[in-house]
Each structure stands twice: as C-alpha cells, then as structure tokens.
C-alpha atoms as a PDB file:
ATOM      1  CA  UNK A   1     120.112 165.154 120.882  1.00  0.00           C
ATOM      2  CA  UNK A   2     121.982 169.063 120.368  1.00  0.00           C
ATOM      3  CA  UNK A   3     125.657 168.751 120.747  1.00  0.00           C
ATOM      4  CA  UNK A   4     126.395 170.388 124.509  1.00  0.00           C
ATOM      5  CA  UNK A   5     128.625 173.082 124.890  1.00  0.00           C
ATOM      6  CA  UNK A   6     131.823 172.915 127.078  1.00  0.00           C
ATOM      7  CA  UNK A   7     131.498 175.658 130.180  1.00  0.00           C
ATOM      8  CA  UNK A   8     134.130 178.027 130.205  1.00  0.00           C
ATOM      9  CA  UNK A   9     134.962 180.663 132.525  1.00  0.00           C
ATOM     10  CA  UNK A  10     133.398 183.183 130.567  1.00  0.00           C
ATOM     11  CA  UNK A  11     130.050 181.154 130.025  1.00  0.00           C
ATOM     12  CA  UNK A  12     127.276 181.530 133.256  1.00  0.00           C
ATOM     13  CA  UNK A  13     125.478 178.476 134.834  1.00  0.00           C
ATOM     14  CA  UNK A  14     122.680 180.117 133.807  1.00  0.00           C
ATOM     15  CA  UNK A  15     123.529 178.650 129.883  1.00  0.00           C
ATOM     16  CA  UNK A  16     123.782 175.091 131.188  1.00  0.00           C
ATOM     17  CA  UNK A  17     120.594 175.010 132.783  1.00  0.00           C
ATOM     18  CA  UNK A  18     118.762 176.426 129.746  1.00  0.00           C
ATOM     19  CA  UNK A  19     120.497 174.161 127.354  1.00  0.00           C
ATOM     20  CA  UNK A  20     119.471 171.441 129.561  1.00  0.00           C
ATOM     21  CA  UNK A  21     115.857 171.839 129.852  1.00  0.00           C
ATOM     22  CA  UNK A  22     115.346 173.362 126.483  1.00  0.00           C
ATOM     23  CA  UNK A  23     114.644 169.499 125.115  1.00  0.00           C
ATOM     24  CA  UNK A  24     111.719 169.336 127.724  1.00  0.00           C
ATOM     25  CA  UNK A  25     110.251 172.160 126.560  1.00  0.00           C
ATOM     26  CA  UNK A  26     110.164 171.812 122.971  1.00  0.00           C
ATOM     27  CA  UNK A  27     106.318 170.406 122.251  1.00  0.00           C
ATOM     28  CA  UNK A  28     105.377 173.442 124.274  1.00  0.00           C
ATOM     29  CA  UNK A  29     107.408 176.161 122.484  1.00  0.00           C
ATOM     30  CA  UNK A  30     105.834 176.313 119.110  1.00  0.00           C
ATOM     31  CA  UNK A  31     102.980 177.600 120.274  1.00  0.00           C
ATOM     32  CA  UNK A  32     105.155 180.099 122.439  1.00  0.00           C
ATOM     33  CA  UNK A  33     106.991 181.184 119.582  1.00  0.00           C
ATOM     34  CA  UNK A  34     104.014 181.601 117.253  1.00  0.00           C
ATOM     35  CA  UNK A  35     102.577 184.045 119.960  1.00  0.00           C
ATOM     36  CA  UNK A  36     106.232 185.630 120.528  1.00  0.00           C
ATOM     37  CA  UNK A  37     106.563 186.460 116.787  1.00  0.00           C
ATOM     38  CA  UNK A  38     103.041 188.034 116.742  1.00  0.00           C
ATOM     39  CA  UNK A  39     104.989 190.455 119.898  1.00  0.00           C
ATOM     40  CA  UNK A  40     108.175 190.285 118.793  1.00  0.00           C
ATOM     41  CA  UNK A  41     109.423 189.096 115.631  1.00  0.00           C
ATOM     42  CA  UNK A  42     112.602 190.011 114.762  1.00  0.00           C
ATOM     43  CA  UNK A  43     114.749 188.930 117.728  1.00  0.00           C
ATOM     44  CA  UNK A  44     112.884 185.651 118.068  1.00  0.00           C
ATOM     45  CA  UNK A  45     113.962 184.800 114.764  1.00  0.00           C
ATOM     46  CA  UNK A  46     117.288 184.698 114.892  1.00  0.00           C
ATOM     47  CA  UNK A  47     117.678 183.060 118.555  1.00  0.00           C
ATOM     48  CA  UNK A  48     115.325 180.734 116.989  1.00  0.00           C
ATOM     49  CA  UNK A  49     117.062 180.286 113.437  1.00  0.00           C
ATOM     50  CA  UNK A  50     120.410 179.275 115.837  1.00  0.00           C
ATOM     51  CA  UNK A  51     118.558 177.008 117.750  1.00  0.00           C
ATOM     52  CA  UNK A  52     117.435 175.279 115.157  1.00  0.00           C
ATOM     53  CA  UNK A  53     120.442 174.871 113.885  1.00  0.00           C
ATOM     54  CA  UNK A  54     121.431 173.100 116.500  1.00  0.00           C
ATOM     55  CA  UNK A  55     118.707 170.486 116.126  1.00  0.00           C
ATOM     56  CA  UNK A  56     116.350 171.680 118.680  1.00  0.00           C
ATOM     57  CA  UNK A  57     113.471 172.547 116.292  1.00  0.00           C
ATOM     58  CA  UNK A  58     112.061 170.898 113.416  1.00  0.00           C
ATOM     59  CA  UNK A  59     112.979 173.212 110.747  1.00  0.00           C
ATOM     60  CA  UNK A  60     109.659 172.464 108.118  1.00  0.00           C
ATOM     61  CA  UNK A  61     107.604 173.021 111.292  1.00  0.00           C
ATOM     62  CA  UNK A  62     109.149 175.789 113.066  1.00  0.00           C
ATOM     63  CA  UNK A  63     109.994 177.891 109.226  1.00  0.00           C
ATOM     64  CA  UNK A  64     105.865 177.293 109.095  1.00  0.00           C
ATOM     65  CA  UNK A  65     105.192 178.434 112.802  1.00  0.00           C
ATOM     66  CA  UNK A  66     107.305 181.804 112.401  1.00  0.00           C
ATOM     67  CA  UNK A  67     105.607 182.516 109.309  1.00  0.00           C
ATOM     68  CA  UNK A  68     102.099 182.578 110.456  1.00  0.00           C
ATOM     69  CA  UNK A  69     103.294 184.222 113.897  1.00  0.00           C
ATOM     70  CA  UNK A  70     104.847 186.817 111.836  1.00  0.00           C
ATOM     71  CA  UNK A  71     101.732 187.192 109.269  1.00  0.00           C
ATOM     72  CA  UNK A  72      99.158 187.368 112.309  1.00  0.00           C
ATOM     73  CA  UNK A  73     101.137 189.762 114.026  1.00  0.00           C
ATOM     74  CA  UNK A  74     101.565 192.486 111.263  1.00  0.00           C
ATOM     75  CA  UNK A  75      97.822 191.953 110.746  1.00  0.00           C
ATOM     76  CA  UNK A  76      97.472 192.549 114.458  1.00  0.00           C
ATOM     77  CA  UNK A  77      99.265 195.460 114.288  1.00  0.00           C
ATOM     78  CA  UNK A  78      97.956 197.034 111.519  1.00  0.00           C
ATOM     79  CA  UNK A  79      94.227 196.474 112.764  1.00  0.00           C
ATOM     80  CA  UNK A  80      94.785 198.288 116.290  1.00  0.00           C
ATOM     81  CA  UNK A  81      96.829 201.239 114.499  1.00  0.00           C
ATOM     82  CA  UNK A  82      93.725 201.999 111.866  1.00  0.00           C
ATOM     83  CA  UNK A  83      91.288 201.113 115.034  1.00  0.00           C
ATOM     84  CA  UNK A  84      93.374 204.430 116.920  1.00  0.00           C
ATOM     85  CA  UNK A  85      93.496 206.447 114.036  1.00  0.00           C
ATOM     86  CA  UNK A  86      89.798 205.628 113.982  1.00  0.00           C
ATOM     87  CA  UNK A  87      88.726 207.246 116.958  1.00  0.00           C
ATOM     88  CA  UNK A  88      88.749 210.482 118.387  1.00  0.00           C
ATOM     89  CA  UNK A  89      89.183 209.011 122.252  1.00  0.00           C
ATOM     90  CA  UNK A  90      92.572 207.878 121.251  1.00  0.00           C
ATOM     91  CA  UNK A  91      94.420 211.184 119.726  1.00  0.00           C
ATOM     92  CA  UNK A  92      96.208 211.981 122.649  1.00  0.00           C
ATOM     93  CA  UNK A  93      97.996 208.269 122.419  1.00  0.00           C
ATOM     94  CA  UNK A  94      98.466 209.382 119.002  1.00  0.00           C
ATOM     95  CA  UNK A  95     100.136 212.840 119.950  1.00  0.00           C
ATOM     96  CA  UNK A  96     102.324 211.223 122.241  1.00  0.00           C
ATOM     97  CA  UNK A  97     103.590 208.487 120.064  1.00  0.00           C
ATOM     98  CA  UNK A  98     104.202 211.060 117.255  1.00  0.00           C
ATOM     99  CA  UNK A  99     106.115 213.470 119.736  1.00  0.00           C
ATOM    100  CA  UNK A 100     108.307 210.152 120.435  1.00  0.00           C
ATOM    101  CA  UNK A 101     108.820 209.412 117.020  1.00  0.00           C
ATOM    102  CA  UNK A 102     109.731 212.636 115.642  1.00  0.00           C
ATOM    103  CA  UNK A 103     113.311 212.678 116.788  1.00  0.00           C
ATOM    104  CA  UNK A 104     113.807 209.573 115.275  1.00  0.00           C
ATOM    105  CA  UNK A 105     111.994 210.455 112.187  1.00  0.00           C
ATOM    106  CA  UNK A 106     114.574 214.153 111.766  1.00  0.00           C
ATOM    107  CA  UNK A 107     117.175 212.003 112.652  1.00  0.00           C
ATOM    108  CA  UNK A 108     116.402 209.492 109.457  1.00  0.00           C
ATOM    109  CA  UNK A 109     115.795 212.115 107.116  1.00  0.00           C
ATOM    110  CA  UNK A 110     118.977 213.816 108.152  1.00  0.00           C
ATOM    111  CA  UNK A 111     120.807 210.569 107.561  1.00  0.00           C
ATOM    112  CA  UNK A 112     119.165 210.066 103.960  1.00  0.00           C
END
C-alpha cells in the first residue's frame, strides 16, 4: 500500500479523495494512460513517473505501457499531419495553424 500523506492546511480534500481511490483504479489505468500518452505525453509522464514512485504502478509494466502510448501516438500524429498536407480540402486548417505558429516560430529564431 502507498504511504498516505498528512493533510495540511494548505493541501485540498480534493488530494485525499484521489489518493484514496487511486488503488481502485489501478487495473483500469494502464489502458487509460496508454491512450493519454498517445494525447498527451509529456505531462502524463511525469505525474505518472511520481506516482510510481510511490508504489502505485508497476514500474516494468507501466515503463512498457508509456512507451508504446508514446510510439503510437507520434505515429498518430505524424499520419494525420502528412494525410492534411495531402489534401487540398484541408489548406485552410493548414493556413490557420501556420498563422498561429508563426509568432512562436519569430519568437524562437529571435531567441537562437
């Protein structure tokens, strides 16, 4: 069983209760966090990586679980963005996303 955490005043109910059902949930969240990494990798990971630390994931299981989450979801990724490119229907998305991105992209050449 993960060590609990004492409740201070700074600390909401709201950790208790997850802390507390978090053991019920764990057959269940592998394949949630497979699909989360293929979404969202990055964040995942580390809230992940300190969970297990605490002993609520396997970590042979869950190291093999992120990995194929993450390798499915670049794949993923990269399959719809050369399916847009692809076809003419979708070059307004792709105007759009490039007038997003090219603040950013000034903004990192500036930097470098």
């Amino acid at each position: 069983m993960p060590p609990s955490f004492p409740m201070g005043h700074g600390f909401p109910k709201i950790q208790s209760l997850i802390f507390q059902y978090l053991p019920l949930a764990t057959p269940w969240m592998y394949p949630l966090l497979f699909c989360g990494m293929i979404v969202e990798g990055d964040i995942l990971l580390f809230v992940v990586g300190f969970l297990t630390s605490l002993g609520y994931f396997d970590l042979p299981l869950i190291a093999v679980t992120l990995w194929a989450g993450n390798v499915c979801g670049d794949a993923l990724w990269y399959a719809l963005g050369v399916h847009v490119a692809r076809h003419h229907q979708h070059r307004r998305i792709v105007g759009w996303i490039h007038r997003i991105a090219e603040p950013f992209d000034h903004h990192l050449h500036d930097q470098w």
